[in-house]
Structure formats: C-alpha cells, structure tokens
N, C-alpha and C. Protein backbone atom coordinates (compact mmCIF):
# COMPACT_ATOMS: atom_id res chain seq x y z
N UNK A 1 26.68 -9.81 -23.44
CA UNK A 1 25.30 -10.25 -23.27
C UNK A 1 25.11 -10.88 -21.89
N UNK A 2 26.06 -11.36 -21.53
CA UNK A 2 25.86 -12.63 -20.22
C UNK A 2 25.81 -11.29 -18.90
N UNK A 3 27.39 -10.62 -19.22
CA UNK A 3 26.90 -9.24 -18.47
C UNK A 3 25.69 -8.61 -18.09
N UNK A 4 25.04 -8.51 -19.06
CA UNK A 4 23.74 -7.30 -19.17
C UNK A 4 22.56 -8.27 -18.85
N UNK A 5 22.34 -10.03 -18.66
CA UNK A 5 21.45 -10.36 -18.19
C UNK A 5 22.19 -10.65 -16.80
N UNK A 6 23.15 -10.82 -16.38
CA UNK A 6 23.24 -10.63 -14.91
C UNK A 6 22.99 -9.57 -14.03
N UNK A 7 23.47 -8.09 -15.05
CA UNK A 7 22.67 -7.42 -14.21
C UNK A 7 21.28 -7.03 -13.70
N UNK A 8 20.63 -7.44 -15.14
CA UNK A 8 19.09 -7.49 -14.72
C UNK A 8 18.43 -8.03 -13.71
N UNK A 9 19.07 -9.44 -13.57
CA UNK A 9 19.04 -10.66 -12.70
C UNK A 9 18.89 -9.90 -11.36
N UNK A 10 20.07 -9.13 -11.14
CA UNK A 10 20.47 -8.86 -10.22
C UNK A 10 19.57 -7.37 -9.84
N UNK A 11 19.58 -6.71 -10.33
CA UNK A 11 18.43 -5.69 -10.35
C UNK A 11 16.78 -6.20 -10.19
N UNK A 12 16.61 -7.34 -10.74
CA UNK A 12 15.33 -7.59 -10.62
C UNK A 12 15.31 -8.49 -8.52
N UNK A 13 16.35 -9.10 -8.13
CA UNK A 13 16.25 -9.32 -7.07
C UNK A 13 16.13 -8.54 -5.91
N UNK A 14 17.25 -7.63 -6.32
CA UNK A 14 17.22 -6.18 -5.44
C UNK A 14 15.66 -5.30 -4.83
N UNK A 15 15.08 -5.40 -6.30
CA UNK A 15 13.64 -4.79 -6.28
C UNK A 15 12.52 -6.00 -5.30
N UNK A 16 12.77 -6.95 -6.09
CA UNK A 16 11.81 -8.18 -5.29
C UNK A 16 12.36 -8.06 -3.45
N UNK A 17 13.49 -8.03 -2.98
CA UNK A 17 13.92 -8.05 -1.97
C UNK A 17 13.07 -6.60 -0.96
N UNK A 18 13.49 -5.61 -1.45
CA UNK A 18 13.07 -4.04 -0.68
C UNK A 18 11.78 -4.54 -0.82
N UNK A 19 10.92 -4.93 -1.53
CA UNK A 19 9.24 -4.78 -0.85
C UNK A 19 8.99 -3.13 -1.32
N UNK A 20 8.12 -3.01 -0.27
CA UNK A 20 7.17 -1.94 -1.06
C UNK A 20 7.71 -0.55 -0.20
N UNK A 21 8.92 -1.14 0.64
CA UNK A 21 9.09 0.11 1.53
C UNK A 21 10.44 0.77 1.41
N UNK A 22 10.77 1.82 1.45
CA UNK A 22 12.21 2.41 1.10
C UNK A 22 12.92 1.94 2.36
N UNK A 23 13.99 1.14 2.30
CA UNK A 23 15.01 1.46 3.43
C UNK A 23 15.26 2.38 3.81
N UNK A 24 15.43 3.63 3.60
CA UNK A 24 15.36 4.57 4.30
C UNK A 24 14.81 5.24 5.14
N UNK A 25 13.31 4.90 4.76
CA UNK A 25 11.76 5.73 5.73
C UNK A 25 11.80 5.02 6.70
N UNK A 26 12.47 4.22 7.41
CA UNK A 26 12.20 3.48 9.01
C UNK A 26 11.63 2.59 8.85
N UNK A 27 10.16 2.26 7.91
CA UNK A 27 9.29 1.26 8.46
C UNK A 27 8.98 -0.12 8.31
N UNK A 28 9.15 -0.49 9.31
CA UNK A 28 9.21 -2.51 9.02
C UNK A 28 8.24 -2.68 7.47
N UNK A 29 8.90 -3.99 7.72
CA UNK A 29 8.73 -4.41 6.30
C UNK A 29 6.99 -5.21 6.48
N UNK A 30 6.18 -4.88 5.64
CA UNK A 30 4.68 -5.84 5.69
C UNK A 30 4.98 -7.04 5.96
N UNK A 31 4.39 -7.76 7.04
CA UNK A 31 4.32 -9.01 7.36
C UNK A 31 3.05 -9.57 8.32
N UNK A 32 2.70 -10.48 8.00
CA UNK A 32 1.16 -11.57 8.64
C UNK A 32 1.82 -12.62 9.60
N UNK A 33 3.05 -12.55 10.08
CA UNK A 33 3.41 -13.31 11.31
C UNK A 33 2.93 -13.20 12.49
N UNK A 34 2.42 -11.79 13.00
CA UNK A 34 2.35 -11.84 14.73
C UNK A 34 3.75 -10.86 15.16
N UNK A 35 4.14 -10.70 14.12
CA UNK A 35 5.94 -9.73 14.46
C UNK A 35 5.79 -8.48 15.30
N UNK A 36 4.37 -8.24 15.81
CA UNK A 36 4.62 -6.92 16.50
C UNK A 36 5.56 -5.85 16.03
N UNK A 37 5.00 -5.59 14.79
CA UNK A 37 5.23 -4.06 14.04
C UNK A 37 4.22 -3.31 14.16
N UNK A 38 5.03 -2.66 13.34
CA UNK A 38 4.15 -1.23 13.22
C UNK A 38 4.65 0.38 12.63
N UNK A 39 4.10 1.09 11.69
CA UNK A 39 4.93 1.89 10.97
C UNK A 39 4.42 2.77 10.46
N UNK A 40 4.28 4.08 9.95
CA UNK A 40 3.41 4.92 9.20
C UNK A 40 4.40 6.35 8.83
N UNK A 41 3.91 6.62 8.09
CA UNK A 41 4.72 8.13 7.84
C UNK A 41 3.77 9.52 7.93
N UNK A 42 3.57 10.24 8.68
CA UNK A 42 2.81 11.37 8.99
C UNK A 42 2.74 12.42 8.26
N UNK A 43 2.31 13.19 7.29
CA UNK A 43 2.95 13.97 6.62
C UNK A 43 4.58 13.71 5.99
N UNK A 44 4.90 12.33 5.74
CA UNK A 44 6.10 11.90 5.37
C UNK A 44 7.22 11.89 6.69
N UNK A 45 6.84 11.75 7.93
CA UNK A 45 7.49 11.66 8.31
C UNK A 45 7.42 10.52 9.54
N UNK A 46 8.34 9.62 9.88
CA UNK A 46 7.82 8.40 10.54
C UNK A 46 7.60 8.52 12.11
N UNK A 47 6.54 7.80 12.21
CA UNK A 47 6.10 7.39 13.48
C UNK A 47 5.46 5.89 13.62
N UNK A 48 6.96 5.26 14.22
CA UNK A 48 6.93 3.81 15.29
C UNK A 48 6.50 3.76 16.98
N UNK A 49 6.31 2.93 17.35
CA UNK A 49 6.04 2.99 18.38
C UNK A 49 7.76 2.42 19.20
N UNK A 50 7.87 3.29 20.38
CA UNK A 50 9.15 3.48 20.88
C UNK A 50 8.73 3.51 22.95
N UNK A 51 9.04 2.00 23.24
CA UNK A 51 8.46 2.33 24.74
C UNK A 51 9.24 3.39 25.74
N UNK A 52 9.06 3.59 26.68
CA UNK A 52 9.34 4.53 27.64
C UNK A 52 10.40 3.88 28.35
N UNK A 53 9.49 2.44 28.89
CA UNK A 53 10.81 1.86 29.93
C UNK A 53 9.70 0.85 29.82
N UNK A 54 10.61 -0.48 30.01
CA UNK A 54 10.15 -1.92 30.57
C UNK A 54 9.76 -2.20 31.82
N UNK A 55 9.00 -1.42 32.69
CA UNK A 55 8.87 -1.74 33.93
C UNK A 55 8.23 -2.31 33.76
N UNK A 56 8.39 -3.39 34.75
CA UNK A 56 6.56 -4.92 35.40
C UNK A 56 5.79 -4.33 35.79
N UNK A 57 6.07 -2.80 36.52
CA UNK A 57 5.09 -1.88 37.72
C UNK A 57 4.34 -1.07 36.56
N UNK A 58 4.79 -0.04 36.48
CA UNK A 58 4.71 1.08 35.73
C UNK A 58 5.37 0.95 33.81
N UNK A 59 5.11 -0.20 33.57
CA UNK A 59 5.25 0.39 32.33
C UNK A 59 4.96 1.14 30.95
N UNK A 60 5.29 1.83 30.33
CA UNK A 60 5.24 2.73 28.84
C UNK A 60 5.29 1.69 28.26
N UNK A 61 4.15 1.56 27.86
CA UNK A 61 4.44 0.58 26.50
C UNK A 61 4.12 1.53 24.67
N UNK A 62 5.00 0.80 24.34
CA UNK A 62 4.91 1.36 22.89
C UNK A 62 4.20 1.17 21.89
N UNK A 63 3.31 -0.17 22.77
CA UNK A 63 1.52 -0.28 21.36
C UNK A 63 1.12 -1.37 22.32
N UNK A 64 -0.09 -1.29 22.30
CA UNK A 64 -1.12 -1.83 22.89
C UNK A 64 -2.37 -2.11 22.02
N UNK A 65 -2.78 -3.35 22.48
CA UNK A 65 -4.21 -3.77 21.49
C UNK A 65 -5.25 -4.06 22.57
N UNK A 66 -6.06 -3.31 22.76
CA UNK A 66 -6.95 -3.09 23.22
C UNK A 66 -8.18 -3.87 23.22
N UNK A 67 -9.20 -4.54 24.17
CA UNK A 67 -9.90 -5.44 23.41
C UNK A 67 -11.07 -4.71 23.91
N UNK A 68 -12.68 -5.08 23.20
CA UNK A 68 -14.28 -4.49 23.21
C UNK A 68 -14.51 -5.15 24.84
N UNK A 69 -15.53 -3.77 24.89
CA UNK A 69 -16.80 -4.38 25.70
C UNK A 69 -18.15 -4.73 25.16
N UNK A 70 -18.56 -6.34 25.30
CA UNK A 70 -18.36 -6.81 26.87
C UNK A 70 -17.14 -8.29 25.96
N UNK A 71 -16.68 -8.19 24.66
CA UNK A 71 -15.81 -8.78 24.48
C UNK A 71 -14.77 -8.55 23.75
N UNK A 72 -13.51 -9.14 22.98
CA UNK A 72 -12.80 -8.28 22.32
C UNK A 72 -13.30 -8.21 21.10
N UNK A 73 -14.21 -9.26 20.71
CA UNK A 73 -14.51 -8.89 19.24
C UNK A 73 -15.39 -7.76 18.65
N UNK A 74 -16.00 -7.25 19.78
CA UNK A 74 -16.96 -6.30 19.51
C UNK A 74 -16.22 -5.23 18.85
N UNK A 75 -15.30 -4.58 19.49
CA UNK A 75 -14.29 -3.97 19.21
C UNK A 75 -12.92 -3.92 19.18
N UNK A 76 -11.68 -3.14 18.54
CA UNK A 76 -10.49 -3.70 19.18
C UNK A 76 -9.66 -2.38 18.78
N UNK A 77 -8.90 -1.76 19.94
CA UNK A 77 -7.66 -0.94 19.22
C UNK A 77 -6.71 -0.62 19.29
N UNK A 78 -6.03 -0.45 18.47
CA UNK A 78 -4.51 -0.16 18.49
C UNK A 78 -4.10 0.81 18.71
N UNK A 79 -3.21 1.01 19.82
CA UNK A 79 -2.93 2.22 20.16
C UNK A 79 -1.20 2.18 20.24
N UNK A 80 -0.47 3.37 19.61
CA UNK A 80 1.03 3.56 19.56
C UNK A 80 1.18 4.61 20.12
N UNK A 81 2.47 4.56 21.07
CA UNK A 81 2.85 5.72 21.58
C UNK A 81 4.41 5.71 21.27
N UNK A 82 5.15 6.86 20.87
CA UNK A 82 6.43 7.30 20.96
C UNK A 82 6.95 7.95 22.00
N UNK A 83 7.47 7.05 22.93
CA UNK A 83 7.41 8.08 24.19
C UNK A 83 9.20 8.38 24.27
N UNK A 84 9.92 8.12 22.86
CA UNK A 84 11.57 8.16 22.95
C UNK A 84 11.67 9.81 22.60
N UNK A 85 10.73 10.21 21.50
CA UNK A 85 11.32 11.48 20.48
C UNK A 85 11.05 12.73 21.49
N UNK A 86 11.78 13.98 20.84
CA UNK A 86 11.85 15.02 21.67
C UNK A 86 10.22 15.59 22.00
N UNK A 87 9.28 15.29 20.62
CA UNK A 87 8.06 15.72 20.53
C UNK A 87 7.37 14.36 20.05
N UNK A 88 6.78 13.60 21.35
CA UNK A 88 6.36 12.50 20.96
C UNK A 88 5.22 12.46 20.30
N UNK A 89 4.53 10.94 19.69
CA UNK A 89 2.94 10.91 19.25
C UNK A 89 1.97 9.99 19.41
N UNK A 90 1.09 10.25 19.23
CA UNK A 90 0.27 8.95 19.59
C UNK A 90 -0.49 8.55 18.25
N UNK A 91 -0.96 7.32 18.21
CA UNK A 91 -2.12 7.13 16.88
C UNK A 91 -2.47 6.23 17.74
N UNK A 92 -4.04 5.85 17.71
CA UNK A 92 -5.27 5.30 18.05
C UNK A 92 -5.87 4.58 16.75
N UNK A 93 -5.94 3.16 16.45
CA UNK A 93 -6.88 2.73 15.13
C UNK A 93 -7.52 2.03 15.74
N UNK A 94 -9.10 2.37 15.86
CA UNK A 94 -10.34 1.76 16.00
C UNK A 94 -11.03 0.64 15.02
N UNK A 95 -11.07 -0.54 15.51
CA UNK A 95 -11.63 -1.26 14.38
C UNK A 95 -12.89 -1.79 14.96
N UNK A 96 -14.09 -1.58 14.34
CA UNK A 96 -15.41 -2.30 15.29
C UNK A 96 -15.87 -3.10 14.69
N UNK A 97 -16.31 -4.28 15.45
CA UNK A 97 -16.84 -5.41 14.84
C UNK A 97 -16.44 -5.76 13.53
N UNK A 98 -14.76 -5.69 13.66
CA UNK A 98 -13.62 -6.35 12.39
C UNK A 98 -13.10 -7.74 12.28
N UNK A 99 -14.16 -8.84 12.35
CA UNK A 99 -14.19 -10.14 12.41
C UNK A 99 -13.58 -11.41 11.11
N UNK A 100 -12.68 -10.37 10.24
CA UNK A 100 -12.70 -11.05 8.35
C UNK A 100 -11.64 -10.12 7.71
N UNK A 101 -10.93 -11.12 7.03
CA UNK A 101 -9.84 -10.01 6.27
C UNK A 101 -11.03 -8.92 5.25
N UNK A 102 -10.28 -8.05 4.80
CA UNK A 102 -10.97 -7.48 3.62
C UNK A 102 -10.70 -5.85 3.93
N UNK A 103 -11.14 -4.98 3.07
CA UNK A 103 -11.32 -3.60 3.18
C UNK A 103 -12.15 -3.03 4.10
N UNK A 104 -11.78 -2.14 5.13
CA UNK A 104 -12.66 -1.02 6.13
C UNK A 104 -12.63 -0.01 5.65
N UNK A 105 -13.58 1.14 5.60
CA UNK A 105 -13.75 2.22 5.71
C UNK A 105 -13.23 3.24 6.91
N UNK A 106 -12.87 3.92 6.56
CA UNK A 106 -12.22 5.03 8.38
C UNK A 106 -13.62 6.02 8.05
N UNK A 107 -14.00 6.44 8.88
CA UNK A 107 -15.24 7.54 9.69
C UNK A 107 -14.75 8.38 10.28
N UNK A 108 -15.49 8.72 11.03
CA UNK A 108 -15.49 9.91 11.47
C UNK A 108 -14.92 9.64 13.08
N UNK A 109 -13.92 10.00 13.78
CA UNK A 109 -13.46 9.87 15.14
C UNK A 109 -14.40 11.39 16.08
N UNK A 110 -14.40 10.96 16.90
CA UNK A 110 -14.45 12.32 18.17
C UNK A 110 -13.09 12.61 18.83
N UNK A 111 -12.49 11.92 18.55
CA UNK A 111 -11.48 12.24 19.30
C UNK A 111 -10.82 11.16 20.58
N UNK A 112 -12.07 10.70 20.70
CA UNK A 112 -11.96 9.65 22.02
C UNK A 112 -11.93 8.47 21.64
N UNK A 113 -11.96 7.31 22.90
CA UNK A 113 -11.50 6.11 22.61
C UNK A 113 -12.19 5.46 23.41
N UNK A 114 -12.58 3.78 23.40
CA UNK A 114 -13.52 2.77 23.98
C UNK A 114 -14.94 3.00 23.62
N UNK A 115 -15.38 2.85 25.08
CA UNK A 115 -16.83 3.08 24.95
C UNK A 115 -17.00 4.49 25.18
N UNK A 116 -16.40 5.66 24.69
CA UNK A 116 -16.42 6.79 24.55
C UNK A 116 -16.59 7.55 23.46
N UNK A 117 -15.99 6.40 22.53
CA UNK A 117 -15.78 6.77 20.57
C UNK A 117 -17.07 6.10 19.54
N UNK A 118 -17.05 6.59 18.60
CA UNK A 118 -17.84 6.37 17.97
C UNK A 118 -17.95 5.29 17.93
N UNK A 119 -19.06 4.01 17.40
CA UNK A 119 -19.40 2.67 17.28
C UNK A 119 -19.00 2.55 15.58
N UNK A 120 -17.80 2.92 15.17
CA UNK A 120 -17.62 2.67 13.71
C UNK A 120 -15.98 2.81 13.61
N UNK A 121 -15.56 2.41 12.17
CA UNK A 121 -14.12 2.53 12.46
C UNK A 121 -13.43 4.16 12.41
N UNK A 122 -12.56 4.33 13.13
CA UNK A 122 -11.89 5.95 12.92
C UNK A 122 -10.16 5.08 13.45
N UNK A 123 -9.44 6.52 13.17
CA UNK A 123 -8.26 6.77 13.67
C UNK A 123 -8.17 7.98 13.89
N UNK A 124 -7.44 8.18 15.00
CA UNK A 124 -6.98 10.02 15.72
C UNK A 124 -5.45 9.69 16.01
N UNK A 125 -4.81 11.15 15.97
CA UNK A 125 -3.49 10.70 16.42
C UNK A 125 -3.53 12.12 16.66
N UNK A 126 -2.28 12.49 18.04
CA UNK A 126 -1.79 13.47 18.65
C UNK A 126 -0.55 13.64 18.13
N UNK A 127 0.22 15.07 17.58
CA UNK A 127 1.24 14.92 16.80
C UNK A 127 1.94 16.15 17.45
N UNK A 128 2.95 16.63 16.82
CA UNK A 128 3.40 18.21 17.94
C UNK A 128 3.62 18.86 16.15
N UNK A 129 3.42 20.09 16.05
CA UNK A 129 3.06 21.03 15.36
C UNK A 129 3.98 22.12 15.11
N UNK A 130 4.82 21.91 13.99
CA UNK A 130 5.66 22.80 14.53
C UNK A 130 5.40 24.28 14.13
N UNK A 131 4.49 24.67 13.39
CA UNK A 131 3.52 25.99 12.94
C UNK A 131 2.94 26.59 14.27
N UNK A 132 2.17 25.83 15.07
CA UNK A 132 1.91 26.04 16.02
C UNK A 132 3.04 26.10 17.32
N UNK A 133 3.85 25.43 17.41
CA UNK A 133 4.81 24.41 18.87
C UNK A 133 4.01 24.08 19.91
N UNK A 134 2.47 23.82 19.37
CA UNK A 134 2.19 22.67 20.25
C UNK A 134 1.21 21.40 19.96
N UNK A 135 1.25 20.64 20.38
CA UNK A 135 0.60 19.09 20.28
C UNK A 135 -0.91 19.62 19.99
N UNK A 136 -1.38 19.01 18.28
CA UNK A 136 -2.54 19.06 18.25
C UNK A 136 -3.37 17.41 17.84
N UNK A 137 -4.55 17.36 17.67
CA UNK A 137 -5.02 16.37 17.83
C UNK A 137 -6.07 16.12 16.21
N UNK A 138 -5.46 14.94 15.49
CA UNK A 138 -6.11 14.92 14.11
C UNK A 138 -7.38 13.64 14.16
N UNK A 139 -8.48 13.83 13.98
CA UNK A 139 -9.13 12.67 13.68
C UNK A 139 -9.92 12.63 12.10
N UNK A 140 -9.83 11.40 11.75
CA UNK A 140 -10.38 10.60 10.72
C UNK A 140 -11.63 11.18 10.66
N UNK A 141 -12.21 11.03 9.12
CA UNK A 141 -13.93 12.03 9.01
C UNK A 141 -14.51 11.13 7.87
N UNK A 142 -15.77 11.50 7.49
CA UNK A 142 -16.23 10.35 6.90
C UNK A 142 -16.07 9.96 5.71
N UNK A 143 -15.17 8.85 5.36
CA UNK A 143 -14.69 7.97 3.85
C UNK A 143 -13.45 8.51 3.91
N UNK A 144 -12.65 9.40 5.05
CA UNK A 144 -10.97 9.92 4.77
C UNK A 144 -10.02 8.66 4.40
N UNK A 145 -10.21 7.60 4.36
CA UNK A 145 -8.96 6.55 4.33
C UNK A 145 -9.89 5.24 4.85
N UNK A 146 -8.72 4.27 4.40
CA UNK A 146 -9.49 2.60 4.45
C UNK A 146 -7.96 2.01 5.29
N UNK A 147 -8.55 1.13 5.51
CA UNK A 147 -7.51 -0.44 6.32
C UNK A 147 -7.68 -1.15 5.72
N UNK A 148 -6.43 -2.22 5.41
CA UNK A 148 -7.29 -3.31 4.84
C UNK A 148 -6.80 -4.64 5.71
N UNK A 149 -7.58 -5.50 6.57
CA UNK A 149 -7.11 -6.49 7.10
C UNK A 149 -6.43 -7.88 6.24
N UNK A 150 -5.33 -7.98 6.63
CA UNK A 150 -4.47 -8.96 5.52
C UNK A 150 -4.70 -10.61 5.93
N UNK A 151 -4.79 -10.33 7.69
CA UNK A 151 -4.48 -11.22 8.18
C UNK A 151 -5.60 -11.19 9.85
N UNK A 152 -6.24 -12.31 10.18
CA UNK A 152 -6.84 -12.12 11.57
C UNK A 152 -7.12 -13.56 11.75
N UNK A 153 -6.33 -14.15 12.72
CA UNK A 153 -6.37 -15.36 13.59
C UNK A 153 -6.75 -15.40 15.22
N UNK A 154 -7.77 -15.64 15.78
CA UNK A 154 -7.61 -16.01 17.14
C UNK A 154 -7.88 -17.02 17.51
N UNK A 155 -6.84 -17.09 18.94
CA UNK A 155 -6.16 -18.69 19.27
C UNK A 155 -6.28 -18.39 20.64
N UNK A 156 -6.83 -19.07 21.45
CA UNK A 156 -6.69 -19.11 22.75
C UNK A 156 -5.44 -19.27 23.10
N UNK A 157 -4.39 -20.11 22.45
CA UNK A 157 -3.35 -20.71 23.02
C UNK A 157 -1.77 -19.69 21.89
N UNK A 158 -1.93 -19.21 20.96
CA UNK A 158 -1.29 -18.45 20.40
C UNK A 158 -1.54 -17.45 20.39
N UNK A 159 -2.83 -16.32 20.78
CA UNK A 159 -2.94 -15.28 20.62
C UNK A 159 -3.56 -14.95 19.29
N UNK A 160 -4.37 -13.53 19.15
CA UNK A 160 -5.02 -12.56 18.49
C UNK A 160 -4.05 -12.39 17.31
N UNK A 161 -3.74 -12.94 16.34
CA UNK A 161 -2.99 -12.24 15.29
C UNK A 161 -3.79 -10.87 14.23
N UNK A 162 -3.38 -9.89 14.59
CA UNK A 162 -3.88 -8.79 13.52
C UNK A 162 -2.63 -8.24 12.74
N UNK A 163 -2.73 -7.96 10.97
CA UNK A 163 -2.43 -7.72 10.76
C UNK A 163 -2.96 -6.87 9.43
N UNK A 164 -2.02 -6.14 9.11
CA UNK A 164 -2.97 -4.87 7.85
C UNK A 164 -2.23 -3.77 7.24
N UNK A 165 -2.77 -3.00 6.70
CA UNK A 165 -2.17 -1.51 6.24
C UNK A 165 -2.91 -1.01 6.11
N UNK A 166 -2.74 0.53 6.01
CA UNK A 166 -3.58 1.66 6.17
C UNK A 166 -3.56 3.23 5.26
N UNK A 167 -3.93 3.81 4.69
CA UNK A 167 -3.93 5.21 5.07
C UNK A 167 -4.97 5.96 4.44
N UNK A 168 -4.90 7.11 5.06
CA UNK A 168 -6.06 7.90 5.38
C UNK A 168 -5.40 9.38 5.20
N UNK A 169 -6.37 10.47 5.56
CA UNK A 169 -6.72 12.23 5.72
C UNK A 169 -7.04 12.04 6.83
N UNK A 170 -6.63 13.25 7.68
CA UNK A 170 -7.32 13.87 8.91
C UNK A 170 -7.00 14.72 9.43
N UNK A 171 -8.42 15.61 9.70
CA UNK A 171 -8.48 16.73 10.27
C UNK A 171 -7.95 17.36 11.65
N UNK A 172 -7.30 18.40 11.94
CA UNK A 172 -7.35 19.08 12.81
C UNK A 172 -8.69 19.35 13.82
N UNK A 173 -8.59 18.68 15.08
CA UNK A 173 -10.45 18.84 15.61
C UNK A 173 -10.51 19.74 15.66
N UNK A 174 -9.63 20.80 15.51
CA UNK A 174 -10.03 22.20 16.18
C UNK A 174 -10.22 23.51 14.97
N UNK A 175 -9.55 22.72 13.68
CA UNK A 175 -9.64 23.61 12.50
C UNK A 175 -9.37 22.35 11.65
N UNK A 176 -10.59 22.08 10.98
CA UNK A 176 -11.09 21.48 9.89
C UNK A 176 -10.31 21.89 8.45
N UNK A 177 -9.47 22.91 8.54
CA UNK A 177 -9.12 23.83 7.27
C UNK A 177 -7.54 23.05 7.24
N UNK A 178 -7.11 21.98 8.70
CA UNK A 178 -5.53 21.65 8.64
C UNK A 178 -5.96 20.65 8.53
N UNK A 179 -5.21 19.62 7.53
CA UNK A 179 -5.35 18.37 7.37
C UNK A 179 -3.78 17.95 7.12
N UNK A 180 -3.87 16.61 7.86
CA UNK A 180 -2.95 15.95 7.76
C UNK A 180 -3.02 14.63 7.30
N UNK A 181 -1.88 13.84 6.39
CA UNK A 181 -2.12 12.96 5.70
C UNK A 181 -1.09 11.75 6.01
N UNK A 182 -1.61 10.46 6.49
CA UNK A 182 -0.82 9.12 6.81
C UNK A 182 -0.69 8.37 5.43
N UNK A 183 0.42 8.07 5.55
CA UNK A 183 0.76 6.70 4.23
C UNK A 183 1.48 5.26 4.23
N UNK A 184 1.50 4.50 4.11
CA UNK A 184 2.08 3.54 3.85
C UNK A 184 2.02 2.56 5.52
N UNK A 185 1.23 3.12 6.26
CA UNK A 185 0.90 2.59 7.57
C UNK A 185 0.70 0.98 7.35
N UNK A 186 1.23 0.53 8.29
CA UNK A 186 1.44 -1.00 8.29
C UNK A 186 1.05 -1.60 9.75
N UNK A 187 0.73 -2.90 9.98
CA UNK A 187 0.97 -3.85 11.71
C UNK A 187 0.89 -4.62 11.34
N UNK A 188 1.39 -5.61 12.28
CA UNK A 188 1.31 -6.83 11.96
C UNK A 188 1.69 -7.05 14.08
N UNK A 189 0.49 -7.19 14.63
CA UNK A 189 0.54 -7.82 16.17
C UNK A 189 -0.30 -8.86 16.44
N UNK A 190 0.15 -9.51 17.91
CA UNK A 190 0.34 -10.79 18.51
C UNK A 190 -0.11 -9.78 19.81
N UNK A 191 -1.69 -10.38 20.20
CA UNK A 191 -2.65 -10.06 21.32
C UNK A 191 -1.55 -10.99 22.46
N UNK A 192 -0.80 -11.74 22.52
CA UNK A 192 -0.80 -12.60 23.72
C UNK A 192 0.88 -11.88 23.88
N UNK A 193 1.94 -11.36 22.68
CA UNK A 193 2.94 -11.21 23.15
C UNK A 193 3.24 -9.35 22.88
N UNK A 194 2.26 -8.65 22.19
CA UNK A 194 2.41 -6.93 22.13
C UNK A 194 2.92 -6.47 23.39
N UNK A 195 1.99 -6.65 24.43
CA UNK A 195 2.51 -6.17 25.68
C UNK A 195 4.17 -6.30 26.34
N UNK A 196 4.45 -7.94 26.25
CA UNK A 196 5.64 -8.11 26.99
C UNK A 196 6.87 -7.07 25.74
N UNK A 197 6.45 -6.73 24.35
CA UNK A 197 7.79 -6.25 23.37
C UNK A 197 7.88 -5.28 23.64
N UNK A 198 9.37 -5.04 23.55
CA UNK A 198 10.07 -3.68 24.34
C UNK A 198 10.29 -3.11 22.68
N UNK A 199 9.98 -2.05 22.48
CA UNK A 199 9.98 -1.09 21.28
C UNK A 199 11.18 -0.23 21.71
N UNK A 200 12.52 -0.23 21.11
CA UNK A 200 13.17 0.32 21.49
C UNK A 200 13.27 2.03 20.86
C-alpha cells in the first residue's frame, strides 16, 4: 500500500512539474516574468527565435517588440526571426490597442507590418515549404485564432512586460486553399531587456 501511494505521489509531481508542455517539443515553459521567451509549433513543428550574431553594429536579433505610432500603446509587435536553421522563419504578432490582460481575437493580416498593416490584431509568418522548396508567406483571416494576454506591466524603470499564448489558422496569401496551423504558442518579454538577449 505505502508503495502504490508513493508512486502516485510521485507521478502526480512529475505531471504538476512538466506544465502543459512536452519536454520534448523545444518550447519554454509558460511564464509572466519578463523571461524573454518565446515558442510555437508550426504545423507541429517548432519555431524559437534563434539570433544571427550579437553585434552592437549590425545585429540579428532573434525577437523584437516593436512599439505604435505616435506611441507604443497604440500598437505593439512581436516579431521572431530564426536566423540559425537551414530554412529559417519569421512570425509577426500584431496587437492593437492591447492595453488589459484578457482574450484577443486574430483578423485578418495583409501581410505587412506597422503603419502598413491592418489597424486590428493579425499574425503572418514566413515559413519554407517543403511541397513547394520555397519560402511562402501565411497570414491570419477573420476569427482564425485568439491570444490571450496573461500578463502586461509598464514601468518606465523596469520595462514593458508582455506576456501570453496563442494559436490560430492561416492562410497561404497566395492560395487560400493551404492553410497552416500554430499551437501551443507562448511569450513572455521584457521591452527594456528583449533586445540586449542573445537567442542562441
């Protein structure tokens, strides 16, 4: 008996410990610190952000948070790049006038970004294709997937904390008939320290 409730014990910690994410799939674990993560699986398959090189001059950075015009709250976005893998990717998450934890809706993207993109929330990401072998470009359409903000602090003196999860559908811009599907997408960034973290 003492056996068979230790192992439970022990099984039930195991489970409480992993969280909601397989050790295996790559992706950081959900967290509301400022930890500069970030994680998603593409059609099941992962994409982190991975910088290029640490230069002061010229650097690749591996996610960037972007702030609105004519301030950051108007708008804000997150942008990841993999610039390590043989066929790198990008994802873009647009959040507009996202001032409050709670549930977003994803819309409809063009494709573009800033004051170029739609005035609503979307995500697009550039992926490489291997049906095709070459880099096509998926954006978000209207009600494909939600965000939900977990966490949003700003601090003049600590920085922008955003944090959330995500997933969504999205289309092929160029054929509506290919869809591709994100899951288990996660962040958790720090406006004052994203830039200086080296994503290895």
């Amino acid at each position: 008996m003492k056996k068979t409730v230790l192992m439970l014990i022990t099984t039930m910690l195991l489970i409480a410990c992993s969280g909601d994410s397989n050790p295996g799939d790559g992706l950081p674990p959900e967290t509301q610190t400022g930890a500069n993560t970030f994680g998603c699986l593409i059609d099941g398959k992962l994409l982190v952000p991975r910088s290029g090189n640490n230069s002061l001059v010229f650097p690749l950075w591996g996610a960037i948070l972007w702030g609105g015009i004519p301030n950051s709250s108007y708008y804000r976005e997150l942008e990841i790049r993999d610039y390590k893998s043989s066929t790198s990717a990008t994802l873009l998450l647009h959040m507009d006038e996202v001032n409050s934890i709670g549930n977003y809706v994803l819309n409809e993207s063009n494709g573009m970004n800033s004051i170029d993109g739609l005035d609503q929330n979307y995500l697009h990401c550039t992926i490489f294709d291997d049906k095709t072998n070459s880099y096509q470009q998926y954006i978000s359409y209207e009600n494909s997937g939600n965000f939900t903000i977990k966490r949003l602090t700003q601090s003049t003196a600590e920085g922008t904390i955003i944090s959330g999860s995500f997933d969504c559908k999205l289309r092929n811009i160029n054929n509506p008939n290919d869809e591709i599907e994100i899951t288990k997408g996660r962040f958790d960034v720090n406006s004052l320290t994203l830039m200086q973290t080296y994503f290895p």
